[in-house]
Protein backbone atom coordinates (compact mmCIF):
# COMPACT_ATOMS: atom_id res chain seq x y z
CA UNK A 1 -13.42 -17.78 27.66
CA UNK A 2 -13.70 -14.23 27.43
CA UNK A 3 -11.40 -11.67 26.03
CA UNK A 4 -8.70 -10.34 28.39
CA UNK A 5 -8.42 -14.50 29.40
CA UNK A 6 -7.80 -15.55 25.75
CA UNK A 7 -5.27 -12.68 24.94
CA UNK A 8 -3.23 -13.80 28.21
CA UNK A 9 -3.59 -17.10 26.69
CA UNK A 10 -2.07 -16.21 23.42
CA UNK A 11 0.84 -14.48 25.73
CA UNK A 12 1.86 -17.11 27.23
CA UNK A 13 5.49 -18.45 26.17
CA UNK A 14 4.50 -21.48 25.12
CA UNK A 15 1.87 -20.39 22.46
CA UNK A 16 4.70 -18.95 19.83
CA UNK A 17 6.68 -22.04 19.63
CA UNK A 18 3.82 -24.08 19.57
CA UNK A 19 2.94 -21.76 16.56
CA UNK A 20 6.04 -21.95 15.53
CA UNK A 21 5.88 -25.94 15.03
CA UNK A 22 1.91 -25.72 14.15
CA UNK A 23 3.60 -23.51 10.52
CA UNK A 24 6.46 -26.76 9.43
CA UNK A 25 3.62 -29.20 9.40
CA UNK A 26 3.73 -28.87 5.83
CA UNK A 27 7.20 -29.22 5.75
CA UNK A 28 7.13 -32.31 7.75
CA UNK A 29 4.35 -33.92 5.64
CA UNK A 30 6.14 -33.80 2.37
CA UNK A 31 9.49 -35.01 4.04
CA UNK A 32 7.19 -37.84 5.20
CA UNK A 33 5.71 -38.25 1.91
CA UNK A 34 9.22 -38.12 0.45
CA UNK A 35 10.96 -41.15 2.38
CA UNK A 36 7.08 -43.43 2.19
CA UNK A 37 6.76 -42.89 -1.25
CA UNK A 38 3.27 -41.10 -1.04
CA UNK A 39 3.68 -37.87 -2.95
CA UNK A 40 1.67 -39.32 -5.84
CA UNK A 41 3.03 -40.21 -9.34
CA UNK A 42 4.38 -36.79 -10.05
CA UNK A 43 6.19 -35.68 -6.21
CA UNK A 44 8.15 -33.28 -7.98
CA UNK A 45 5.23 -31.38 -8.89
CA UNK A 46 2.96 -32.10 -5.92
CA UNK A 47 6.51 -30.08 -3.67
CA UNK A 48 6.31 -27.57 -6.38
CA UNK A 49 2.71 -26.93 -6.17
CA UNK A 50 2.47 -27.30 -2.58
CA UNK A 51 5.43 -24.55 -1.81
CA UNK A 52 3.69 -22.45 -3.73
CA UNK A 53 0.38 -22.86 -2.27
CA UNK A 54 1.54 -22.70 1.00
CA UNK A 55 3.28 -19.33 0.38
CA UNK A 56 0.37 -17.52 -1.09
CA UNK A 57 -1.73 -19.18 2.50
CA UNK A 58 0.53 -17.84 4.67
CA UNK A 59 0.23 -14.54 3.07
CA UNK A 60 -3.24 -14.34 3.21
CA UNK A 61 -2.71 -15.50 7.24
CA UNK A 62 -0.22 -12.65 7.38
CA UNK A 63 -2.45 -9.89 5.74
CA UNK A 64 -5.30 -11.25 8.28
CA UNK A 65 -3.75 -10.64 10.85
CA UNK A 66 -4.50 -7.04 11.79
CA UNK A 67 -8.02 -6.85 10.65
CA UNK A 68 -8.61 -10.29 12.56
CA UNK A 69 -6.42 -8.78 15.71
CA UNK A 70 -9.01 -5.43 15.22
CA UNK A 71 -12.42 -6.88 14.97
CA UNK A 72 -11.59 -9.40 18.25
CA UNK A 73 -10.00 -6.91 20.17
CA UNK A 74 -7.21 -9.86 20.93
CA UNK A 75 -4.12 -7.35 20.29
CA UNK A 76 -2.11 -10.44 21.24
CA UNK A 77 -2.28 -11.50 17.64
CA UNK A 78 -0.23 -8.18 16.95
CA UNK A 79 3.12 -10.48 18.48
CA UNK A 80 2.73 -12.99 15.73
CA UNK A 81 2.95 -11.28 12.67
CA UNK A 82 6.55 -11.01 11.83
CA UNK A 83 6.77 -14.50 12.48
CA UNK A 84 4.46 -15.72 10.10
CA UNK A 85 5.93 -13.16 7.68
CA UNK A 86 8.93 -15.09 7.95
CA UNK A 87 7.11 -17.92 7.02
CA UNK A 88 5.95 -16.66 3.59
CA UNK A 89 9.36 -16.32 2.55
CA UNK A 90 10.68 -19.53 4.09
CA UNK A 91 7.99 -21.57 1.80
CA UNK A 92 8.58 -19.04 -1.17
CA UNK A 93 12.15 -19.69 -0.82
CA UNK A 94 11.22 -23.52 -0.77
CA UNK A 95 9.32 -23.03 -3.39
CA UNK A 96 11.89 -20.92 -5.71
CA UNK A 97 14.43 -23.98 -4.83
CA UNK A 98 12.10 -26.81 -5.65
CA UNK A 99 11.35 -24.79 -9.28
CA UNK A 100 15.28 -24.47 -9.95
CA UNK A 101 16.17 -27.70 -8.49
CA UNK A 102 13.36 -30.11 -9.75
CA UNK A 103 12.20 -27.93 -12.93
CA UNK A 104 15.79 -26.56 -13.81
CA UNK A 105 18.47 -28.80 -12.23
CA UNK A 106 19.77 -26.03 -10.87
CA UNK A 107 21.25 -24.84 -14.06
CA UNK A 108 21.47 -21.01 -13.80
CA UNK A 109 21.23 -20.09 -17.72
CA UNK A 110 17.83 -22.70 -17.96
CA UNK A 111 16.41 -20.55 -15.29
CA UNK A 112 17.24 -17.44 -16.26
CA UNK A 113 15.99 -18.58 -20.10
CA UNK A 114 12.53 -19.98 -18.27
CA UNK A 115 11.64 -16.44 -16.68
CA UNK A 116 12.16 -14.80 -20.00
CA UNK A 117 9.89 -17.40 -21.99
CA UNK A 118 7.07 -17.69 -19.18
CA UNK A 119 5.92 -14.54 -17.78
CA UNK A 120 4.12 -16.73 -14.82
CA UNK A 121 7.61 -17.58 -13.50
CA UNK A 122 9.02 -14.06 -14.22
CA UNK A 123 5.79 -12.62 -11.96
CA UNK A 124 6.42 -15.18 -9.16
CA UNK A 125 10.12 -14.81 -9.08
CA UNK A 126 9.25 -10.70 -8.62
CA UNK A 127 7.39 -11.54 -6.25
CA UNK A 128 9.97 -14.00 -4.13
CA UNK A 129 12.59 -10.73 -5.17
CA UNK A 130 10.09 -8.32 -3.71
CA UNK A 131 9.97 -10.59 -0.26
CA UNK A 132 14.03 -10.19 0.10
CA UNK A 133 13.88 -6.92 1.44
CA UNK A 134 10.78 -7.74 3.90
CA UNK A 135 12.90 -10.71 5.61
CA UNK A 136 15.70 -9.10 5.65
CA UNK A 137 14.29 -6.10 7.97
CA UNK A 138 11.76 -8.12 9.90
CA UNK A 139 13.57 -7.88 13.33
CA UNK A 140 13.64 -5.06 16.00
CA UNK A 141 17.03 -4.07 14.92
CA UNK A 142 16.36 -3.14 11.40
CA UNK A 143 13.15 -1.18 12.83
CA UNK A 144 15.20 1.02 14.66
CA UNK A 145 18.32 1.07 12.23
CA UNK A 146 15.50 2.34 9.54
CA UNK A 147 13.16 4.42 11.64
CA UNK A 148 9.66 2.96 11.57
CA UNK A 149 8.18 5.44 8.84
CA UNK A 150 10.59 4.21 6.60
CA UNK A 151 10.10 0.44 7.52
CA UNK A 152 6.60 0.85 7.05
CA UNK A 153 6.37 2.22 4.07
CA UNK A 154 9.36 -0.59 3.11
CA UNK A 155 6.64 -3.17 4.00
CA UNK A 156 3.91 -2.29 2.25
CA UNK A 157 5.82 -4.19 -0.60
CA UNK A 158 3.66 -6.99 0.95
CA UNK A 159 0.51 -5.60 -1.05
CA UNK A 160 2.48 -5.93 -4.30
CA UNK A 161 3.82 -9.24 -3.20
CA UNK A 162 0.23 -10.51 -2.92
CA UNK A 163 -1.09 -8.96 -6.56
CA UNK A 164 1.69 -10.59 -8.28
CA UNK A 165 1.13 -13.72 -6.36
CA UNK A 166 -1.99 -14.02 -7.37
CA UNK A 167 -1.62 -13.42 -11.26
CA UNK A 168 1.25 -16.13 -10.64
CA UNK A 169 -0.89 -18.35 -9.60
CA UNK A 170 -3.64 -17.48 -11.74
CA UNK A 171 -1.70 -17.35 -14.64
CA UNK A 172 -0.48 -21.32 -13.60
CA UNK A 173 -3.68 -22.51 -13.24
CA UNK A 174 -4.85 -20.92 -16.25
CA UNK A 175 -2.63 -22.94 -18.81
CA UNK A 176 -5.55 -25.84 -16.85
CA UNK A 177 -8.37 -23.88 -16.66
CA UNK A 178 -8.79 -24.41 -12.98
CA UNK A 179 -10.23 -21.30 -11.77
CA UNK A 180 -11.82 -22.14 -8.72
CA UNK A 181 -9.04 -22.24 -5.94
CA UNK A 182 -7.86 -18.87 -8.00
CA UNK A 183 -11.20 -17.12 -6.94
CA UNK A 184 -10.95 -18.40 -3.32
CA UNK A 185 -7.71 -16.70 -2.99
CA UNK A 186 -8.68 -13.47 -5.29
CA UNK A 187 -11.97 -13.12 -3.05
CA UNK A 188 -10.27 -13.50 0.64
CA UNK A 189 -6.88 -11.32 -0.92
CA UNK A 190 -9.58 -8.58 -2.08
CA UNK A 191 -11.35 -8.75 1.16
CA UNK A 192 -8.08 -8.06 3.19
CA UNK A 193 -6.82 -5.10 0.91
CA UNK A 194 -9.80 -3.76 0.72
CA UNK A 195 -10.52 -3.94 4.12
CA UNK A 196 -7.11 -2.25 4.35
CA UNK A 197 -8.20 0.42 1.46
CA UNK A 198 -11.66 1.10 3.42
CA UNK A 199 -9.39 1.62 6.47
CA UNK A 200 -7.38 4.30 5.43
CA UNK A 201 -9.71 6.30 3.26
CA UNK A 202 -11.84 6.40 6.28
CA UNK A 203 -9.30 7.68 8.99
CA UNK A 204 -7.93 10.42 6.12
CA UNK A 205 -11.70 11.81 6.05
CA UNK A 206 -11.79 14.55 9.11
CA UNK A 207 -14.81 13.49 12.03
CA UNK A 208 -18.49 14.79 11.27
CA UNK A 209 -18.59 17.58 13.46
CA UNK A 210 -15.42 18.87 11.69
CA UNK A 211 -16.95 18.57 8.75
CA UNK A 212 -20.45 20.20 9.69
CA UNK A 213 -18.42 23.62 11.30
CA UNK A 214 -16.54 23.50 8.08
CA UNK A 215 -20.19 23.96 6.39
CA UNK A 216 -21.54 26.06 8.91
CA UNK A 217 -18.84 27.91 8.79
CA UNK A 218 -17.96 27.28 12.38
């Protein structure tokens, strides 16, 4: 299937709801889990870990986007993006609830007592803070209400986001020392912003023929 057939494939109205279903499989599996008793012998903590996960996965899918969209040429991908954007703050916001419901019973003052005894919670709960904002403004409306400069620059929280996601996580697994999923995510999180850092020091640098007449003195 070549190019222009595949991007008129991905624009087809049935692809984003399909998408749309393809992202609450996770959901749906720990549901399932939940009511056949097959969460293993700690389900609180296999929701809690698995919110989490899922949140830092569909950031990574998020932050791929563009670069993945770029290199394929299938600018289709482009129409996608705030959607799965909403999905990293649907699962952190799963994942903040299963932490202050199954960790905290809810109790406001144990929470608030938790993020100022473990700075791995306080990080992560910047983070989900930090994601508010993004949500909130992730719909045509708020684009033109704020001017797209402005909501750009509001969204490149997401880069922050992702740092202190990943010293949450690495500070969790740390207390374990499991490493290795940590250096998956570090590697393929340091790919994307650097692709992102190579991108923009490159189109700040003026072409090479600008360059030589500034030499040459032409």
């Amino acid at each position: 299937m070549n190019r222009a057939a595949l991007n008129r494939l991905l624009l087809r109205p049935a692809a984003k709801p399909l998408l749309w279903l393809l992202c609450l499989v996770p959901l749906v599996g720990w549901v399932w889990g939940g009511f056949h008793n097959t969460l293993g012998a700690n389900p609180a903590e296999t929701i809690l870990r698995g919110t989490g996960s899922w949140t830092l996965r569909f950031l990574c899918i998020v932050l791929a986007v563009t670069p993945l969209r770029q290199w394929s040429g299938l600018n289709a991908l482009a129409r996608w993006r705030r959607m799965l954007g909403l999905y990293v703050f649907f699962y952190a916001v799963l994942h903040f609830l299963a932490y202050a419901w199954l960790d905290m019973g809810f109790d406001p003052a144990a929470v608030a007592k938790d993020l100022g005894k473990r700075p791995f919670a306080l990080v992560g709960f910047v983070a989900f803070v930090l994601l508010v904002p993004l949500a909130a403004t992730s719909f045509n409306r708020a684009i033109k209400a704020m001017g797209a400069a402005r909501w750009q620059r509001l969204h490149r929280l997401v880069y922050a986001i992702a740092g202190l996601g990943l010293l949450h996580f690495f500070w969790m697994r740390a207390s374990k020392h499991r490493y290795g999923e940590v250096l998956v995510y570090a590697v393929v999180l340091g790919a994307l912003l650097g692709w992102r850092g190579w991108r923009r020091l490159r189109s700040a640098q003026p072409p090479i023929a600008l360059q030589h007449s500034r030499v040459t003195g032409g």
